[in-house]
Protein backbone atom coordinates (compact mmCIF):
# COMPACT_ATOMS: atom_id res chain seq x y z
CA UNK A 1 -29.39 46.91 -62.65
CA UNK A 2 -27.52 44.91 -59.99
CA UNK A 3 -28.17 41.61 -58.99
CA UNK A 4 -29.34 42.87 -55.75
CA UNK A 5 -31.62 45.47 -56.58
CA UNK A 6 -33.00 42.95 -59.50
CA UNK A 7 -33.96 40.73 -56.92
CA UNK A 8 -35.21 42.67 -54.49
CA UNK A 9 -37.72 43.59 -57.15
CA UNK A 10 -38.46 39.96 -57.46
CA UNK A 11 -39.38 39.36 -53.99
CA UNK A 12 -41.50 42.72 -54.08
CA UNK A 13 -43.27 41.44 -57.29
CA UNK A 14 -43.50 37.72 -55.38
CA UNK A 15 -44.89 39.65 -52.04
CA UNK A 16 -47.42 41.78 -54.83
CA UNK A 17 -48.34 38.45 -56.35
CA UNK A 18 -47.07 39.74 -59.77
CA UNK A 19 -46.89 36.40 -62.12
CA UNK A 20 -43.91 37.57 -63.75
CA UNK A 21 -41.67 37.56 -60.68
CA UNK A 22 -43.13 33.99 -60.13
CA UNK A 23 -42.77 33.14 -63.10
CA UNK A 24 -39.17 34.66 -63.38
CA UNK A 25 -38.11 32.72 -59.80
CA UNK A 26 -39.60 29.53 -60.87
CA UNK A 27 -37.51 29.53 -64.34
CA UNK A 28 -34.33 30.32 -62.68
CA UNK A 29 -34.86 27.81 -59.80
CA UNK A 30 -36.70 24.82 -60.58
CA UNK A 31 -34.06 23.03 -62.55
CA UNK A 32 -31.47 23.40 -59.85
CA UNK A 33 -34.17 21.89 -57.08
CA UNK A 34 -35.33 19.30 -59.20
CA UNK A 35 -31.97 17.93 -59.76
CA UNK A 36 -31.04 17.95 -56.03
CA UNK A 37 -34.67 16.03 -55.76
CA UNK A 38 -33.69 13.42 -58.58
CA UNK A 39 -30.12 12.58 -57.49
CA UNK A 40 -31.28 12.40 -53.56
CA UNK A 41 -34.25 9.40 -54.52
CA UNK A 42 -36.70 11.43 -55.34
CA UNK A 43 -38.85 12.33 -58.38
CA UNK A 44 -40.15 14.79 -60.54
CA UNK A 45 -43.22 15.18 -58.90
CA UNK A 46 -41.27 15.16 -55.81
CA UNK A 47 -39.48 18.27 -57.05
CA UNK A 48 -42.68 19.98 -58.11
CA UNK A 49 -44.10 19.46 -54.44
CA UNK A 50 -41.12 20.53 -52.62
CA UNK A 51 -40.21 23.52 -54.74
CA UNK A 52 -44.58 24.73 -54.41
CA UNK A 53 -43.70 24.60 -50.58
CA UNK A 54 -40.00 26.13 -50.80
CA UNK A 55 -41.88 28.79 -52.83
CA UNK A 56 -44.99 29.38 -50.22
CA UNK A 57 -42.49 29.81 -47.26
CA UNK A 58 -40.81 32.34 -49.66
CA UNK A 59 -44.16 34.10 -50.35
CA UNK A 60 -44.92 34.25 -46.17
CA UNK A 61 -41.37 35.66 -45.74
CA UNK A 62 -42.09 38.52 -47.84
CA UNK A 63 -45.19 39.63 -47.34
CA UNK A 64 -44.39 40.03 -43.37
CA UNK A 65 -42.63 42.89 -45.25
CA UNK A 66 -40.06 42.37 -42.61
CA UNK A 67 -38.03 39.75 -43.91
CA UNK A 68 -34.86 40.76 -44.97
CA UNK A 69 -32.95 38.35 -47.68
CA UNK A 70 -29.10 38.30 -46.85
CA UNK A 71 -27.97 36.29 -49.44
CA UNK A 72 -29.37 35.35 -53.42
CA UNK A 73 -32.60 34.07 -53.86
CA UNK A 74 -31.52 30.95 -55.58
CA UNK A 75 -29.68 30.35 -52.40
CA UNK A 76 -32.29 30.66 -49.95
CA UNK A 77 -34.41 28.69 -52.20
CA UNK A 78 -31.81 25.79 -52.45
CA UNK A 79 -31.70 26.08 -48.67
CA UNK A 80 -35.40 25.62 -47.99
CA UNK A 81 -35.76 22.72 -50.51
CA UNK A 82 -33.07 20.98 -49.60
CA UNK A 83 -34.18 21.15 -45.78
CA UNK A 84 -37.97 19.97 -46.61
CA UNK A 85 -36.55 16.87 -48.68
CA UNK A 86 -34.21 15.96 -45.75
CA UNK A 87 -37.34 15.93 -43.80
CA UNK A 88 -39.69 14.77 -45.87
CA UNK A 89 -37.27 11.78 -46.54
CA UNK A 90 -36.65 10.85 -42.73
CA UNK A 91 -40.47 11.08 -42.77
CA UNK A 92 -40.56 8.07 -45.05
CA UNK A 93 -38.43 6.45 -43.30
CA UNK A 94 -36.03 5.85 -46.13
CA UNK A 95 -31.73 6.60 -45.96
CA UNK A 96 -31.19 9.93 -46.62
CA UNK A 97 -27.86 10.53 -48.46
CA UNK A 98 -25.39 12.62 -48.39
CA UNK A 99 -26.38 15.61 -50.32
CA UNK A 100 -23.45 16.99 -52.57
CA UNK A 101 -22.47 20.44 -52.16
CA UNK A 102 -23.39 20.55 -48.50
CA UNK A 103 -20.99 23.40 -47.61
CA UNK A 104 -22.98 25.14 -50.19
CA UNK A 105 -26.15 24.96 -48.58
CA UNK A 106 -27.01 27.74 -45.75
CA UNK A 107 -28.23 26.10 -42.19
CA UNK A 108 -31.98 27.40 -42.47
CA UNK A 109 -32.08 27.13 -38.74
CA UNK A 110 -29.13 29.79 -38.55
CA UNK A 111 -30.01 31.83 -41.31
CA UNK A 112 -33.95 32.07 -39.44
CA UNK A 113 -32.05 32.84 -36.37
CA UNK A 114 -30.40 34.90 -37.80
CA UNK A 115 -33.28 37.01 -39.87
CA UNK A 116 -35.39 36.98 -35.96
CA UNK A 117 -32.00 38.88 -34.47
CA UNK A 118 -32.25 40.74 -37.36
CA UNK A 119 -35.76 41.90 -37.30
CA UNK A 120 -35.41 42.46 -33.16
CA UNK A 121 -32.92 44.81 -33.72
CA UNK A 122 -34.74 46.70 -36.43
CA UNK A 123 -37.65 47.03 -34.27
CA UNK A 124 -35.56 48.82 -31.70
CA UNK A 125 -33.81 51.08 -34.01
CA UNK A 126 -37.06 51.91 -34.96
CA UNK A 127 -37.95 53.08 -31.73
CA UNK A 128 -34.92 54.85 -31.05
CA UNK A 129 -35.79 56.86 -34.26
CA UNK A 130 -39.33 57.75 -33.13
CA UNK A 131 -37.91 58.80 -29.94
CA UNK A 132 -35.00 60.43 -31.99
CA UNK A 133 -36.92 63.74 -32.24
CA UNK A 134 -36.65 66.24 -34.88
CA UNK A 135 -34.82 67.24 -36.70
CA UNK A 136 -32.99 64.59 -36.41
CA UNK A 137 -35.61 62.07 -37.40
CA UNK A 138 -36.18 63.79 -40.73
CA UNK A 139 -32.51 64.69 -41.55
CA UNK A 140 -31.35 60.68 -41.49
CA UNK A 141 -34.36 59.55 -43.25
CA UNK A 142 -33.54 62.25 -45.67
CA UNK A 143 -29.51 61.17 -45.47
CA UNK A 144 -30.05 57.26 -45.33
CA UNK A 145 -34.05 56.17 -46.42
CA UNK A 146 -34.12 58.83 -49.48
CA UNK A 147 -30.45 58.85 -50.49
CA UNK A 148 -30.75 63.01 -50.59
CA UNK A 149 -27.32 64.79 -50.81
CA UNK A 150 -25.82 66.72 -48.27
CA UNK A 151 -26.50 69.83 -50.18
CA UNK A 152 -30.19 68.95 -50.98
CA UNK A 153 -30.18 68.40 -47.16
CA UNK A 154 -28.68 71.72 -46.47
CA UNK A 155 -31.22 73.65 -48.69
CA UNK A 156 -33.98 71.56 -47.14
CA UNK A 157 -33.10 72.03 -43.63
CA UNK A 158 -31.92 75.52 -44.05
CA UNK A 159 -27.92 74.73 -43.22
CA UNK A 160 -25.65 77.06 -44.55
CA UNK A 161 -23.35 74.43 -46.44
CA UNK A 162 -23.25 70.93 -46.89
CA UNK A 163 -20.36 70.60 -44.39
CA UNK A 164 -22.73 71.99 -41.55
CA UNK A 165 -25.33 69.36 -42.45
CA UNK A 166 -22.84 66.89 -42.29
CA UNK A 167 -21.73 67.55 -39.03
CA UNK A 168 -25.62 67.82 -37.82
CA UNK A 169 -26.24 64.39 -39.05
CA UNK A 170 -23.22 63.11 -37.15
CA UNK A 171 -24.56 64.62 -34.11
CA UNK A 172 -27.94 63.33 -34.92
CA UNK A 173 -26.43 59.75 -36.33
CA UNK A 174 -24.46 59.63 -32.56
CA UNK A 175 -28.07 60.72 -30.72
CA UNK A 176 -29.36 57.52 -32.31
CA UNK A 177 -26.86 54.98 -31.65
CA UNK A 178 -26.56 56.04 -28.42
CA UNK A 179 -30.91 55.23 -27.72
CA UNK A 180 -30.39 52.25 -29.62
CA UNK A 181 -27.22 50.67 -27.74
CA UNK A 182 -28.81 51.93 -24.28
CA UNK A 183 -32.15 50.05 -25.53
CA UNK A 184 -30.33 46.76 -27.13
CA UNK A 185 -28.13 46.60 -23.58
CA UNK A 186 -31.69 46.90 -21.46
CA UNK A 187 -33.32 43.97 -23.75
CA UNK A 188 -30.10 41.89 -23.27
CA UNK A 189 -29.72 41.81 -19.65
């Protein structure tokens, strides 16, 4: 199992509320946020209350079911931790220090810029594929959302070869970038 399908089942177990993916997420990132808590003047309870609220803006990420993780989960989590002790240190008015391994750390502001840009243009490739029509719907979600061969493709759509389906989802695959480009140049302007 790779490291990205493994935790892409976590975060589907964490959106499911399944106790062993919370379980499994806690154990491989609590020690690594408490110590960033302890060395930065903070505290073990500290590093309990920051990781619960690293953890609930996890939990609302994924159950938009929309949120789409570009990077591991211990580094999002590292992120997000990091951020709220920043802030909940200039909140108490103390110094915060500099935090070792900065260029590490992902700018949560970018990366949530980022995942918005992200989700904007999913929403219009959506609707370029509902306006796609068929066949052509049904052949790339076959192609690209089931992972079907081109020859299970062929037999399914009644193509004479596997080459012939291949060309009909490049005509189909060109169809669809076209709506989506022509859509994405509309919402930018």
């Amino acid at each position: 199992m790779t490291t990205d399908s493994k935790e892409q089942e976590l975060l589907h177990g964490l959106a499911l509320n399944n106790r062993q993916a919370i379980e499994t997420i806690y154990k491989d990132n609590y020690n690594m946020v408490q110590t960033l808590i302890i060395n930065n003047s903070g505290s073990p309870d500290d590093a309990k209350d920051i990781f619960q609220e690293a953890m609930i803006v996890l939990y609302e990420k994924v159950k938009t079911g929309s949120f789409e993780l570009n990077c591991q989960i211990k580094t999002y989590v590292y992120s997000v931790c990091r951020r709220l002790w920043l802030k909940r240190l200039n909140q108490l008015q103390r110094s915060a220090p500099e935090i070792e391994n900065i260029e590490e750390s992902i700018a949560i502001e970018d990366e949530l810029e980022l995942h918005e840009q992200r989700n904007s243009d999913f929403l219009l490739m959506e609707k370029a594929m509902n306006h796609l029509g068929e066949p052509c719907k049904s052949l790339l979600e076959a192609y690209y959302l089931q992972k079907k061969s081109m020859v299970e493709i062929a037999g399914n759509f009644g193509y004479t070869n596997a080459d012939n389906a291949k060309n009909q989802k490049y005509k189909c695959l060109m169809r669809l970038k076209k709506m989506f480009f022509d859509q994405y140049k509309t919402n930018t302007e």
